[in-house]
C-alpha atoms as a PDB file:
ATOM      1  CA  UNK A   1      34.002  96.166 104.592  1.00  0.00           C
ATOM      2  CA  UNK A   2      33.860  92.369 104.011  1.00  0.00           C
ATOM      3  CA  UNK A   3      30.702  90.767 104.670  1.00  0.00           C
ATOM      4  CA  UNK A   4      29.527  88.747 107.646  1.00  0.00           C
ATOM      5  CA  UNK A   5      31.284  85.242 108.468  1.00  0.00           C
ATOM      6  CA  UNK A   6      29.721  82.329 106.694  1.00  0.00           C
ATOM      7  CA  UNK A   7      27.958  79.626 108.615  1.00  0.00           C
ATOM      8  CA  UNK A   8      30.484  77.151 109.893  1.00  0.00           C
ATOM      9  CA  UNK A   9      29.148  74.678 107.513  1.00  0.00           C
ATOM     10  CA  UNK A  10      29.613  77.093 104.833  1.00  0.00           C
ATOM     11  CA  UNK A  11      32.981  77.483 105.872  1.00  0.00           C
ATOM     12  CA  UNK A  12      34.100  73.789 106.337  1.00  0.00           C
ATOM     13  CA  UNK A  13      33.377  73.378 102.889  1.00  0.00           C
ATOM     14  CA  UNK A  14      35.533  75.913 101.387  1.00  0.00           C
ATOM     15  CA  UNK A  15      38.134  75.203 104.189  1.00  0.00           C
ATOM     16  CA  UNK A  16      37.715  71.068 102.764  1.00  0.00           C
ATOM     17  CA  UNK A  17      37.762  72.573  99.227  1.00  0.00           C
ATOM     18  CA  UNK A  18      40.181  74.705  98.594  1.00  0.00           C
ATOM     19  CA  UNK A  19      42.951  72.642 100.997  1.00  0.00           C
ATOM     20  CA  UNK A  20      42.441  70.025  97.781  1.00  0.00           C
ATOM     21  CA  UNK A  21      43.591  72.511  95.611  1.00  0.00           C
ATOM     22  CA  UNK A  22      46.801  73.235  97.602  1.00  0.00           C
ATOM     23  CA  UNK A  23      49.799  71.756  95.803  1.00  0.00           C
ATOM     24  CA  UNK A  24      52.839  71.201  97.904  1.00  0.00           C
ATOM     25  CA  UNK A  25      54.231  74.195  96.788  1.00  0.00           C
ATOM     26  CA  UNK A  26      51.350  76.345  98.418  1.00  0.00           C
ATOM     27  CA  UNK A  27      51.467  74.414 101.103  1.00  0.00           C
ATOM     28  CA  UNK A  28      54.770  75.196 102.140  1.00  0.00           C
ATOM     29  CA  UNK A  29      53.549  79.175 101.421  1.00  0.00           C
ATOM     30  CA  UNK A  30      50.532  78.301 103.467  1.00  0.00           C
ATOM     31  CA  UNK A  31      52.418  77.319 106.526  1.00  0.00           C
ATOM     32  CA  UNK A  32      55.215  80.234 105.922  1.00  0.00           C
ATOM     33  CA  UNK A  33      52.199  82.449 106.585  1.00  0.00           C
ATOM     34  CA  UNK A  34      51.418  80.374 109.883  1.00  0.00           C
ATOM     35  CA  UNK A  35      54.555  80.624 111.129  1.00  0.00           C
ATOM     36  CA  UNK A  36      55.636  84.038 110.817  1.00  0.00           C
ATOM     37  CA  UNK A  37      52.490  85.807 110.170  1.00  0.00           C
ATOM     38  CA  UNK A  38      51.574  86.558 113.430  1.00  0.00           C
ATOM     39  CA  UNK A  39      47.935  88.121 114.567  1.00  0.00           C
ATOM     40  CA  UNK A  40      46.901  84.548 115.463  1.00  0.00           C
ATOM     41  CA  UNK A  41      46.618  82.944 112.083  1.00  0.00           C
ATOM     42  CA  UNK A  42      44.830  80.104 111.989  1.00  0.00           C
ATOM     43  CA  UNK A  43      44.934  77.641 108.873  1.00  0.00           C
ATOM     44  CA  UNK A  44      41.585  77.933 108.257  1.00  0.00           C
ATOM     45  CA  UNK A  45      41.735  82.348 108.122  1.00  0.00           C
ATOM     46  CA  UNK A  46      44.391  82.075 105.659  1.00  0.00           C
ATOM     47  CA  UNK A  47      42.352  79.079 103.564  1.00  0.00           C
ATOM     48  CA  UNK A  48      39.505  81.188 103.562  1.00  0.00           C
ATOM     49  CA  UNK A  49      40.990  84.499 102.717  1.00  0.00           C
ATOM     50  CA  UNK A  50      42.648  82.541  99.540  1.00  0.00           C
ATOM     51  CA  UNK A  51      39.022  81.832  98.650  1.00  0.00           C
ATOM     52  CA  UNK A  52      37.920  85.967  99.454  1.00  0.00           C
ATOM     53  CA  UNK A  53      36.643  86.501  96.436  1.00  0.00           C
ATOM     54  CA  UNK A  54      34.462  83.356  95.682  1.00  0.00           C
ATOM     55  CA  UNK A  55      33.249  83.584  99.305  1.00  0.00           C
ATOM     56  CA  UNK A  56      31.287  86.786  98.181  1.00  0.00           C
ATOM     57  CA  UNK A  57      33.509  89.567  99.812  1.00  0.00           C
ATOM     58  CA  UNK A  58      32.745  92.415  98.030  1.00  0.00           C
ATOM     59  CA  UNK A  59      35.092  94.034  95.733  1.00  0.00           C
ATOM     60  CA  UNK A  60      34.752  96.768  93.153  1.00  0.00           C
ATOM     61  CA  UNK A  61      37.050  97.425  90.269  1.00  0.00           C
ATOM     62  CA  UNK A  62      37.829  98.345  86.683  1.00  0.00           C
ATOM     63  CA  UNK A  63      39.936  97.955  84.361  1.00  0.00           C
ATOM     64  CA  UNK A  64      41.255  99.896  80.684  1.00  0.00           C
ATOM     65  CA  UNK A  65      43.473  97.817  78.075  1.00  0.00           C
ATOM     66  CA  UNK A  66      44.388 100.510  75.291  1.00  0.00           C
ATOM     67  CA  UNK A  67      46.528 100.019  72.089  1.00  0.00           C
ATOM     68  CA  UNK A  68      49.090 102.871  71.266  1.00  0.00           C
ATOM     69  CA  UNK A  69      48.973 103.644  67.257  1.00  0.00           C
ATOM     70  CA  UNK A  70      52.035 101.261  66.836  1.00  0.00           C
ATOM     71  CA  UNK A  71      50.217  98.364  68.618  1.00  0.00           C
ATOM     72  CA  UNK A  72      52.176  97.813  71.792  1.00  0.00           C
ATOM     73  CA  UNK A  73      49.204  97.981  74.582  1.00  0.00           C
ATOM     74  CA  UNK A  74      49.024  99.604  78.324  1.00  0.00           C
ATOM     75  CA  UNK A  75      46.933  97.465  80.961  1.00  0.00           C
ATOM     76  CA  UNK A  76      45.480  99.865  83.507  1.00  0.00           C
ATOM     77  CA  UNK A  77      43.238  98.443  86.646  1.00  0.00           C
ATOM     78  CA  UNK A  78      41.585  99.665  90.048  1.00  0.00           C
ATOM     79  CA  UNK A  79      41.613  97.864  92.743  1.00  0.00           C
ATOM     80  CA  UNK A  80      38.407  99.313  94.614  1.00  0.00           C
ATOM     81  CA  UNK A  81      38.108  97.112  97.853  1.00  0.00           C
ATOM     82  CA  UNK A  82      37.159  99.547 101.351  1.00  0.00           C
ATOM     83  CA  UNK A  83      38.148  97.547 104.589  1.00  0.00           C
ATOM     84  CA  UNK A  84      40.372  98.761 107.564  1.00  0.00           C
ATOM     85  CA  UNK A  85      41.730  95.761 110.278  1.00  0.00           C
ATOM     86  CA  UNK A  86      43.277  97.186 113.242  1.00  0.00           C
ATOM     87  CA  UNK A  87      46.958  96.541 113.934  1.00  0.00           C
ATOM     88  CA  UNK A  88      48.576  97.471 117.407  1.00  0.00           C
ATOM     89  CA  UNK A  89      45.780  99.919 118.197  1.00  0.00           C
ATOM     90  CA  UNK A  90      46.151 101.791 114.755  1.00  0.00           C
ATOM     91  CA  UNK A  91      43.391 101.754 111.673  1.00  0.00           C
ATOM     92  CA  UNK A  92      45.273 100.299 108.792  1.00  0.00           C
ATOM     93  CA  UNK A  93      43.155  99.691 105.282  1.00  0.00           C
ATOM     94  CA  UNK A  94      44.355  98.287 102.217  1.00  0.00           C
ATOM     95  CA  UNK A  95      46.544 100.336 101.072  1.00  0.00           C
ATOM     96  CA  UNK A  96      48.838 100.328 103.901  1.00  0.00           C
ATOM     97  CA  UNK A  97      48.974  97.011 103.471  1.00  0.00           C
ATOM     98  CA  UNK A  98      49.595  96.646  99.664  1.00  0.00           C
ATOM     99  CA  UNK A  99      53.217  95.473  98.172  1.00  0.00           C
ATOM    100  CA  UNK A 100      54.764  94.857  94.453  1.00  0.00           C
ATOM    101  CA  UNK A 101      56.161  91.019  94.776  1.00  0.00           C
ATOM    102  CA  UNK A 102      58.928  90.206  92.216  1.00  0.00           C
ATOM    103  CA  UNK A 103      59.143  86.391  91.355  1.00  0.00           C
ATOM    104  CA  UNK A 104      62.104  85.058  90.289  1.00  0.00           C
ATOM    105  CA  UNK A 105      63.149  81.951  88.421  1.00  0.00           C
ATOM    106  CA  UNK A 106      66.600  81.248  88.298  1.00  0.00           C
ATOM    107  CA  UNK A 107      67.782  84.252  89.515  1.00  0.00           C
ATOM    108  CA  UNK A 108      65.926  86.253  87.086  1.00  0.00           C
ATOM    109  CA  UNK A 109      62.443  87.876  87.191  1.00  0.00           C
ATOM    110  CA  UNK A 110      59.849  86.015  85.900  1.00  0.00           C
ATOM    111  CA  UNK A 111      56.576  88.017  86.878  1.00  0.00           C
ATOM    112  CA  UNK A 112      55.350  90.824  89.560  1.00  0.00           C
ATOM    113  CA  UNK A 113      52.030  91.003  91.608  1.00  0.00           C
ATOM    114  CA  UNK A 114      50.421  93.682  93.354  1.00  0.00           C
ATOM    115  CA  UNK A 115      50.357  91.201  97.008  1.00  0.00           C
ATOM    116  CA  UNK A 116      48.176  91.852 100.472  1.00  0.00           C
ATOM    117  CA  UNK A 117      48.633  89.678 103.160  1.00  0.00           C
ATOM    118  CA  UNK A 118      47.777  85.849 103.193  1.00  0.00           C
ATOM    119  CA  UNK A 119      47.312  85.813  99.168  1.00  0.00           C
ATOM    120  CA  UNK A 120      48.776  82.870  97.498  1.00  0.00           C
ATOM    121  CA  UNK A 121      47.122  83.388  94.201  1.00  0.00           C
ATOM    122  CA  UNK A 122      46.860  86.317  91.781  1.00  0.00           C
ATOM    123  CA  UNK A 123      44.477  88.825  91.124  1.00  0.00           C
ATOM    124  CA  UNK A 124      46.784  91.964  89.618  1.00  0.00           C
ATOM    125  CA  UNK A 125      50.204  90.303  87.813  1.00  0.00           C
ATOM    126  CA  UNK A 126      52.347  90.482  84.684  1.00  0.00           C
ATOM    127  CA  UNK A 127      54.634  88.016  83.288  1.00  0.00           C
ATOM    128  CA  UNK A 128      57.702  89.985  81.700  1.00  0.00           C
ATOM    129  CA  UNK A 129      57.965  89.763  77.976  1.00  0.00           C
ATOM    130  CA  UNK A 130      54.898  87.644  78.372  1.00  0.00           C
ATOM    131  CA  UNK A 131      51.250  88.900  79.478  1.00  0.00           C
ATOM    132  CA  UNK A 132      49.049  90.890  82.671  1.00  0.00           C
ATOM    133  CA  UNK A 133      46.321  89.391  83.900  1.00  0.00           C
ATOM    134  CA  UNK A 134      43.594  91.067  86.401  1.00  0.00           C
ATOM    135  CA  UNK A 135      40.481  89.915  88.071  1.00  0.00           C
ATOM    136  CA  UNK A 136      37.077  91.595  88.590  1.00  0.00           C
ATOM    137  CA  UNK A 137      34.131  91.063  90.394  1.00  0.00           C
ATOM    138  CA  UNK A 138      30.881  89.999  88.851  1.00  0.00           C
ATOM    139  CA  UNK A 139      27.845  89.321  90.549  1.00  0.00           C
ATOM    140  CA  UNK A 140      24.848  87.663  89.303  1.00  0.00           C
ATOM    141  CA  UNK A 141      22.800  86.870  92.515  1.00  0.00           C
ATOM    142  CA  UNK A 142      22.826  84.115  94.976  1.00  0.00           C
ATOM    143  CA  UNK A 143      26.462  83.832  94.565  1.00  0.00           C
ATOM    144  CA  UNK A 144      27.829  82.521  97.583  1.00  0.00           C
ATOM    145  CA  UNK A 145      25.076  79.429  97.257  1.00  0.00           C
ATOM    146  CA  UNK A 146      25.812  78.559  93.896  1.00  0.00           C
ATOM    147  CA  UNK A 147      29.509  79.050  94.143  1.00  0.00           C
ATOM    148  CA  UNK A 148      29.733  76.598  97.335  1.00  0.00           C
ATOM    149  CA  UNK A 149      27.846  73.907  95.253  1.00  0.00           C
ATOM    150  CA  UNK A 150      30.115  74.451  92.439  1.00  0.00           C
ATOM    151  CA  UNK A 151      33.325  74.591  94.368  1.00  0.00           C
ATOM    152  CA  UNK A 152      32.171  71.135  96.214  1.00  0.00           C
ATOM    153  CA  UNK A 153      32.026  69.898  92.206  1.00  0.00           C
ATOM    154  CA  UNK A 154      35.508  70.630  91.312  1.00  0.00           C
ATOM    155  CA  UNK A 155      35.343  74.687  90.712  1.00  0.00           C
ATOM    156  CA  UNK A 156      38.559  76.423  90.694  1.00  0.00           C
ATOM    157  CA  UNK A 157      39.764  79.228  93.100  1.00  0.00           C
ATOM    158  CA  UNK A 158      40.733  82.054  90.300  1.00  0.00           C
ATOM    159  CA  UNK A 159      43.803  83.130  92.403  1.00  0.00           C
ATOM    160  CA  UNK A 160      45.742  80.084  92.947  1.00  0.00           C
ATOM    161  CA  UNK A 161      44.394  79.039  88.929  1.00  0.00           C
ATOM    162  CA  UNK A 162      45.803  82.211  87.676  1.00  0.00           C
ATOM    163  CA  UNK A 163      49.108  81.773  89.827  1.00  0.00           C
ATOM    164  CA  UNK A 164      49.950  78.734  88.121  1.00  0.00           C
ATOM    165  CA  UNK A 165      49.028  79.249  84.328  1.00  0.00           C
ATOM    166  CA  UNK A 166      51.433  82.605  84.724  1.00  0.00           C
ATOM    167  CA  UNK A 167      54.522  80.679  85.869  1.00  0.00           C
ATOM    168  CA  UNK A 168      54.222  78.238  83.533  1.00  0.00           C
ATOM    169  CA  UNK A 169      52.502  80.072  80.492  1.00  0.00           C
ATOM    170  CA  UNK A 170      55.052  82.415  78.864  1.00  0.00           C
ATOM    171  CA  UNK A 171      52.800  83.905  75.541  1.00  0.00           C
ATOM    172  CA  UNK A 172      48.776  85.903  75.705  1.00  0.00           C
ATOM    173  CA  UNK A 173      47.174  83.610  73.732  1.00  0.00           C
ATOM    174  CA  UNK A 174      47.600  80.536  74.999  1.00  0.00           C
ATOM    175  CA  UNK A 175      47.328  81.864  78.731  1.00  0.00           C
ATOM    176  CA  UNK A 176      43.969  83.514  77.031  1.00  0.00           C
ATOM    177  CA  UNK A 177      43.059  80.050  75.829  1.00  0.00           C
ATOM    178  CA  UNK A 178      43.694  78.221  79.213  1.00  0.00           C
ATOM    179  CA  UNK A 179      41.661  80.288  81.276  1.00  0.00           C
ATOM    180  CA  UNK A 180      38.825  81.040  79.271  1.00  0.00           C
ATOM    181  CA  UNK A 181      38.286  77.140  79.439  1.00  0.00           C
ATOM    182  CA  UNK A 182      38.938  76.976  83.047  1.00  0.00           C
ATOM    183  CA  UNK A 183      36.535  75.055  85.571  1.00  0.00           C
ATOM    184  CA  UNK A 184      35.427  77.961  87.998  1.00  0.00           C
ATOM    185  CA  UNK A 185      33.832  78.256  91.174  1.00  0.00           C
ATOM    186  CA  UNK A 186      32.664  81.611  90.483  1.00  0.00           C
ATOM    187  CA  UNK A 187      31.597  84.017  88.094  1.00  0.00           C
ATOM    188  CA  UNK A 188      34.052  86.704  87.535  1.00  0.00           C
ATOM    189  CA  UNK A 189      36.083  89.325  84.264  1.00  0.00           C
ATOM    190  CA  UNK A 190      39.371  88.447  83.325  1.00  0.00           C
ATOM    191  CA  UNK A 191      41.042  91.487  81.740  1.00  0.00           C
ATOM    192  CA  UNK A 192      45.034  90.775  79.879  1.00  0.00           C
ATOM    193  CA  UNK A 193      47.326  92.148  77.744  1.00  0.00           C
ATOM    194  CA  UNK A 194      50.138  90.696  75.934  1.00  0.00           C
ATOM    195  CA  UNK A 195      53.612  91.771  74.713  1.00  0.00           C
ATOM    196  CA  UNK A 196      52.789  91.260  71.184  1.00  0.00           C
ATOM    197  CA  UNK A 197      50.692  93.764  69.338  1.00  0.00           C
ATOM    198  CA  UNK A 198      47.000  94.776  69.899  1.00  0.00           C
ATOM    199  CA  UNK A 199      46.879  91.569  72.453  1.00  0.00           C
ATOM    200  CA  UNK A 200      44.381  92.966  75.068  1.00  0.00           C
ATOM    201  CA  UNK A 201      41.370  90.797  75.935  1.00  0.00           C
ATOM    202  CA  UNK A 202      38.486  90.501  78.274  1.00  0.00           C
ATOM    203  CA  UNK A 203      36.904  87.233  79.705  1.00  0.00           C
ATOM    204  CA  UNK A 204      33.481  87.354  81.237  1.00  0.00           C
ATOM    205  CA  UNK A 205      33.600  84.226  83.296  1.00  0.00           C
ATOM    206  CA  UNK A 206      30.643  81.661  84.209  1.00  0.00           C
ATOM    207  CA  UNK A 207      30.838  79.108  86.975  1.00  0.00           C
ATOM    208  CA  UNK A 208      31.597  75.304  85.985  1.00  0.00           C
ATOM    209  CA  UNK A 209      33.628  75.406  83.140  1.00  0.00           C
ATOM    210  CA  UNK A 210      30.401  76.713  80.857  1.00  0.00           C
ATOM    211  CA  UNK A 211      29.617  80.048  78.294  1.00  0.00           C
ATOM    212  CA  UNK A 212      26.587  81.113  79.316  1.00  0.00           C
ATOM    213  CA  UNK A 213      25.047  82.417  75.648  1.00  0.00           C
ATOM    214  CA  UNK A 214      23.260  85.206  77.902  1.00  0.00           C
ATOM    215  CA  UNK A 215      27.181  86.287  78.573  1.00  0.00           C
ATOM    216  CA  UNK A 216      29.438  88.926  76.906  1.00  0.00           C
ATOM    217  CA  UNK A 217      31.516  86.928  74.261  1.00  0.00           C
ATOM    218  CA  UNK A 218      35.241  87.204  74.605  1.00  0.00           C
ATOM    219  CA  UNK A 219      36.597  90.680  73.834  1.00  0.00           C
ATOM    220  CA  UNK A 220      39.389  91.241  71.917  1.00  0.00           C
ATOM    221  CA  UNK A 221      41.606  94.774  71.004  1.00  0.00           C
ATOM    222  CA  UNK A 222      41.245  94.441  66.909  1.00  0.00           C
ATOM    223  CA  UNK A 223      43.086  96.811  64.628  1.00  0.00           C
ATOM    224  CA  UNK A 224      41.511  95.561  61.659  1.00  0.00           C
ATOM    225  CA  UNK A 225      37.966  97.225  62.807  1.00  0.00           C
ATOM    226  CA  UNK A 226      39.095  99.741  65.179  1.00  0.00           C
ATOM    227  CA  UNK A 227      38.469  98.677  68.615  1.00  0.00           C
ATOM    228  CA  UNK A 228      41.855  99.953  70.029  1.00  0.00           C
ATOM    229  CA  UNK A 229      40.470 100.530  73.659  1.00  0.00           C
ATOM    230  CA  UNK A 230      38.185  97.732  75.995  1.00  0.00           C
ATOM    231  CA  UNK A 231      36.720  98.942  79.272  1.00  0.00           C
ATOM    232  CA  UNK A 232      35.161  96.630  81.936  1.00  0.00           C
ATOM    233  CA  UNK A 233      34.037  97.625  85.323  1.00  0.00           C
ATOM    234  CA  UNK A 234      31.657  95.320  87.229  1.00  0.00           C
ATOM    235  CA  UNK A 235      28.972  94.007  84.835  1.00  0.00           C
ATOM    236  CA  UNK A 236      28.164  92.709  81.585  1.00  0.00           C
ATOM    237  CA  UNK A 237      28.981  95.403  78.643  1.00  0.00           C
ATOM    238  CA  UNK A 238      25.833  93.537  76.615  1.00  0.00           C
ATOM    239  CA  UNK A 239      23.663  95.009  79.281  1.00  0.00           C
ATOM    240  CA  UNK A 240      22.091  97.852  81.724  1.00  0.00           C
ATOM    241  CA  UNK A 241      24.908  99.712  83.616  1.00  0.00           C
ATOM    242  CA  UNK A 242      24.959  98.317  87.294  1.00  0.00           C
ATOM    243  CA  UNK A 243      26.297 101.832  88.338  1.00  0.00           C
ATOM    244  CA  UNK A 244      27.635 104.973  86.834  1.00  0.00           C
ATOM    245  CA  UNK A 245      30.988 104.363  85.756  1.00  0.00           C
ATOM    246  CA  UNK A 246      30.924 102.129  82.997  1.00  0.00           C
ATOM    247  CA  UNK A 247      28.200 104.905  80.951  1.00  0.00           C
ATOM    248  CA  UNK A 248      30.357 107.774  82.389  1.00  0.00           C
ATOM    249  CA  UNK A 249      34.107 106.231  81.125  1.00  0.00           C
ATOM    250  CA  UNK A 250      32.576 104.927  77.896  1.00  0.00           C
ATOM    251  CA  UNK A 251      31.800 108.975  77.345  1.00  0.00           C
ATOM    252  CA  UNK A 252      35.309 109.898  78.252  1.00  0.00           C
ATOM    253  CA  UNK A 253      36.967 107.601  76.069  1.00  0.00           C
ATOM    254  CA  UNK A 254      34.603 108.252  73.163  1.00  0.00           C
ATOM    255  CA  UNK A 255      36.318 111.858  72.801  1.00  0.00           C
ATOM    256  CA  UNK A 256      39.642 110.443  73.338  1.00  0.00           C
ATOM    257  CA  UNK A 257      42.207 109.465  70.153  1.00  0.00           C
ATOM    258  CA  UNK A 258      44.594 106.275  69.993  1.00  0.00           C
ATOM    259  CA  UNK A 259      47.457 108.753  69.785  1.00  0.00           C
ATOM    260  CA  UNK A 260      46.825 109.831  73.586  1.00  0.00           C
ATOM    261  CA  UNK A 261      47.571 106.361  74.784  1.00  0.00           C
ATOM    262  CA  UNK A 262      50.660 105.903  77.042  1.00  0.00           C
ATOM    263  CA  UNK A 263      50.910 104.528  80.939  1.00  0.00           C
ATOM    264  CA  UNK A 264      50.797 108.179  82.072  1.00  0.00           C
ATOM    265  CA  UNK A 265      47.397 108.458  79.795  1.00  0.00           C
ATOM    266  CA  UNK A 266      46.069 105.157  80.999  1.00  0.00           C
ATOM    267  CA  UNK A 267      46.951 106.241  84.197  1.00  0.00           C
ATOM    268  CA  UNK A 268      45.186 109.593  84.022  1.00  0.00           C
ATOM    269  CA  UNK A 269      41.926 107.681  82.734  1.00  0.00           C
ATOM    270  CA  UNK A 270      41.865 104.910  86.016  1.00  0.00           C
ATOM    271  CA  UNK A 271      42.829 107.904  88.549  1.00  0.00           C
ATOM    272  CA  UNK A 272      40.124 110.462  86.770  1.00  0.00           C
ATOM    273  CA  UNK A 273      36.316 111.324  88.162  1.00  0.00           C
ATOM    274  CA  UNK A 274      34.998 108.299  86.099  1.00  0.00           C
ATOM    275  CA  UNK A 275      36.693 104.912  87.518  1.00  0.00           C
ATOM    276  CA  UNK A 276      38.573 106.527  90.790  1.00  0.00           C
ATOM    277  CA  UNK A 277      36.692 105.903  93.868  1.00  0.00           C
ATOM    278  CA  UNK A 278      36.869 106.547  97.471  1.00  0.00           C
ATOM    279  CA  UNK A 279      37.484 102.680  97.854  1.00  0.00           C
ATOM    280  CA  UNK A 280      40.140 102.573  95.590  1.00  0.00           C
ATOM    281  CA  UNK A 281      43.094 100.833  97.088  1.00  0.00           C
ATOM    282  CA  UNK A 282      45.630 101.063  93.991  1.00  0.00           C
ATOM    283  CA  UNK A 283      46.067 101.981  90.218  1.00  0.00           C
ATOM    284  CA  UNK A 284      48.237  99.727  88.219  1.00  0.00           C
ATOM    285  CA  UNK A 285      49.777 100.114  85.087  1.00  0.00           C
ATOM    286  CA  UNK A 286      51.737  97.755  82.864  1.00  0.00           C
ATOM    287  CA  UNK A 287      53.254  97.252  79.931  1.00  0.00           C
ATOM    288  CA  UNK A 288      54.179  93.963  78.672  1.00  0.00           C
ATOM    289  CA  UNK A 289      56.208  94.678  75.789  1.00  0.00           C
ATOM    290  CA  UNK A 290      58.618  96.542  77.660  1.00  0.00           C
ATOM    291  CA  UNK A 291      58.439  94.834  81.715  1.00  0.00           C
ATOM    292  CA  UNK A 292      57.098  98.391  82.793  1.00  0.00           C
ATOM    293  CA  UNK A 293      54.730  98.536  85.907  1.00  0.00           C
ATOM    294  CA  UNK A 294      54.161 100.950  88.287  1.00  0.00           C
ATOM    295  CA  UNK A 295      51.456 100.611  91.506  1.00  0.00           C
ATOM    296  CA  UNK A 296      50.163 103.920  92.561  1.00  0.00           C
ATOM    297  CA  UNK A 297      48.390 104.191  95.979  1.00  0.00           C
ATOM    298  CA  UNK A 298      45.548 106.340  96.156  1.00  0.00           C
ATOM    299  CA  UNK A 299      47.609 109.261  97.894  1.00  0.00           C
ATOM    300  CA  UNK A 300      50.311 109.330  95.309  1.00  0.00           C
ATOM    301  CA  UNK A 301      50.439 110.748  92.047  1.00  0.00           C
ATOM    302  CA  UNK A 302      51.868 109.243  88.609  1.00  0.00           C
ATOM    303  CA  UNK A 303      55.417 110.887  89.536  1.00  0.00           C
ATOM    304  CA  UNK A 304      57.822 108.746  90.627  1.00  0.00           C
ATOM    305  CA  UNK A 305      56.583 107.957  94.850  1.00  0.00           C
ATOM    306  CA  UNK A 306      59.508 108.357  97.032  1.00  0.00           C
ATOM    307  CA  UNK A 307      62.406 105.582  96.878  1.00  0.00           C
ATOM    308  CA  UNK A 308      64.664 104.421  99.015  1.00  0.00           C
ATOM    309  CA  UNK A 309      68.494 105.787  98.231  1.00  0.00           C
ATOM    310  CA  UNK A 310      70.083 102.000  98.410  1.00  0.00           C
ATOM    311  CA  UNK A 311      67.517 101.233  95.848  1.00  0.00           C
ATOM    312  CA  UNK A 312      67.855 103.159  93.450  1.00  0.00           C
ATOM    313  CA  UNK A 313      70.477 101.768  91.098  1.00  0.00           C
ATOM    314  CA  UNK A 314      70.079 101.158  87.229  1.00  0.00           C
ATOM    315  CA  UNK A 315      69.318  97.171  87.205  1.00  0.00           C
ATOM    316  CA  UNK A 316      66.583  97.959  90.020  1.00  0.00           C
ATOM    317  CA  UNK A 317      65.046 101.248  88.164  1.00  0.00           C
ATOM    318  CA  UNK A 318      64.344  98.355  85.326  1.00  0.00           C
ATOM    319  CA  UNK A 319      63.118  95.704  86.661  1.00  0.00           C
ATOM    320  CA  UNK A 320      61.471  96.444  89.959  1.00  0.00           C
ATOM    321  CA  UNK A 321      59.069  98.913  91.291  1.00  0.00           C
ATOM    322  CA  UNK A 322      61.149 100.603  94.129  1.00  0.00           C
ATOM    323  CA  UNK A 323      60.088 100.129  97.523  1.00  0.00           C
ATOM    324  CA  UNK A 324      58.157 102.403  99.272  1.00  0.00           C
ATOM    325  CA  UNK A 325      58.926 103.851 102.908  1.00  0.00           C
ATOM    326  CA  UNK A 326      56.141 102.025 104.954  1.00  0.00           C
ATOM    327  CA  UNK A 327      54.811 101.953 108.146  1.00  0.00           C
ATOM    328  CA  UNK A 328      56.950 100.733 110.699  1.00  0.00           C
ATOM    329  CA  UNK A 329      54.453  97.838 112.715  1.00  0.00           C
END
């Protein structure tokens, strides 16, 4: 569940704080949410959720980026993330609440993110023919103290950061470049794959714009020595396990070869006894190279969940993750 409220001095500065970070743009989402979101949205809930993360909601995922033998890479990621809100008398928790959002540009599709309600930024996205990005959690203590001081000195909210350099960054490296030199308000993993081959990375993100030498370096796939697989759950690879998943995954994959890797593989590894979860709200896979994504709820398996007949034509099968039936509200 999330954790308690934050002091309402707390909260007016992350209200102040991340309203300066609002272009007009996200201010016109911002109000869209206001005016047809219903359940008494107030500006300030969906200001805050946008800021969820740096907050210090809990939130625990992971995240595989494996090469196949010819290079082309598969992004898989957990979303692990346990909270129920009641709607019209009925329990609804994350995953009821979870939808694939298509951007377009011009009438074409220019990226697709794995949405909840009230999110204006990113946190699980590809760019097609360009690059995936997803965020983790990483805590190193005292977080939501140091990340209000350093969000009151210009820190950036990941999400709405992210959002941006993916609309207007088409290629890996230089979205790789941009945000591992970003200003943040909190620590956090980036984990991204690109369309070109062996381009799978993973950031390990300080607060204010600084490398912490006491941090994991930036991780790179690398064919020249070998590394065809990177795993990163919630703590630093360069030391103790927080919990049992990155020691029990790191196992698995050391008895698994780089000709097993495919989505369905990747998919197999997220959804298996080592990352899976009782919070686990998704599993995404993605492939740049080809635009192929697929969000699997935690109920589901990796065959094809249920589409809707007027959906299911050739152009959509291609481009779009069909829609799910869902809950009527």
């Amino acid at each position: 569940g999330a954790q308690p409220e934050p002091a309402p001095d707390v909260a007016k500065v992350w209200t102040e704080s991340v309203q300066s970070q609002l272009d007009e743009d996200f201010e016109g989402e911002l109000r869209g949410w206001l005016k047809y979101g219903g359940f008494n949205l107030t500006r300030e809930k969906v200001i805050q959720n946008i800021a969820m993360y740096e907050m210090n909601y809990p939130n625990y995922c992971s995240g595989i980026v494996a090469a196949m033998p010819n290079g082309t890479v598969v992004h898989g990621r957990n979303m692990d993330y346990l909270l129920f809100v009641e709607v019209k008398g009925k329990m609804m928790g994350w995953p009821d609440l979870t939808v694939d959002v298509t951007f377009l540009r011009d009438g074409q599709p220019l990226m697709t993110s794995v949405t909840w309600p009230m999110q204006l930024g990113i946190h699980t996205a590809m760019r097609f023919d360009g690059w995936t990005f997803e965020q983790n959690t990483r805590r190193l203590g005292n977080d939501l103290e140091l990340n209000t001081a350093a969000v009151q000195q210009g820190g950036l909210v990941f999400g709405l950061l992210a959002r941006r350099v993916m609309e207007r960054v088409p290629d890996f490296e230089t979205a790789v470049k941009e945000l591992w030199s970003a200003n943040l308000a909190a620590p956090q993993y980036f984990i991204m794959t690109g369309a070109g081959p062996f381009e799978g990375a993973v950031l390990s993100m300080d607060r204010g714009g600084v490398h912490e030498t006491s941090s994991p370096p930036l991780m790179r796939l690398n064919e020249e020595n070998n590394t065809w697989h990177l795993l990163q759950t919630n703590d630093d690879v360069n030391g103790p396990p927080g919990d049992y998943r990155r020691p029990f995954e790191t196992w698995k994959l050391k008895g698994s070869v780089q000709s097993q890797v495919s989505p369905e593989w990747v998919f197999s590894e997220m959804h298996g006894s080592g990352l899976k979860d009782p919070a686990t709200v998704f599993t995404w896979v993605a492939v740049p190279a080809t635009g192929f994504h697929r969000t699997v709820l935690p109920n589901e398996t990796w065959a094809q969940p249920e589409i809707l007949s007027e959906t299911s034509t050739a152009t959509l099968a291609q481009t779009f993750l069909a829609p799910r039936r869902t809950a009527k509200l």
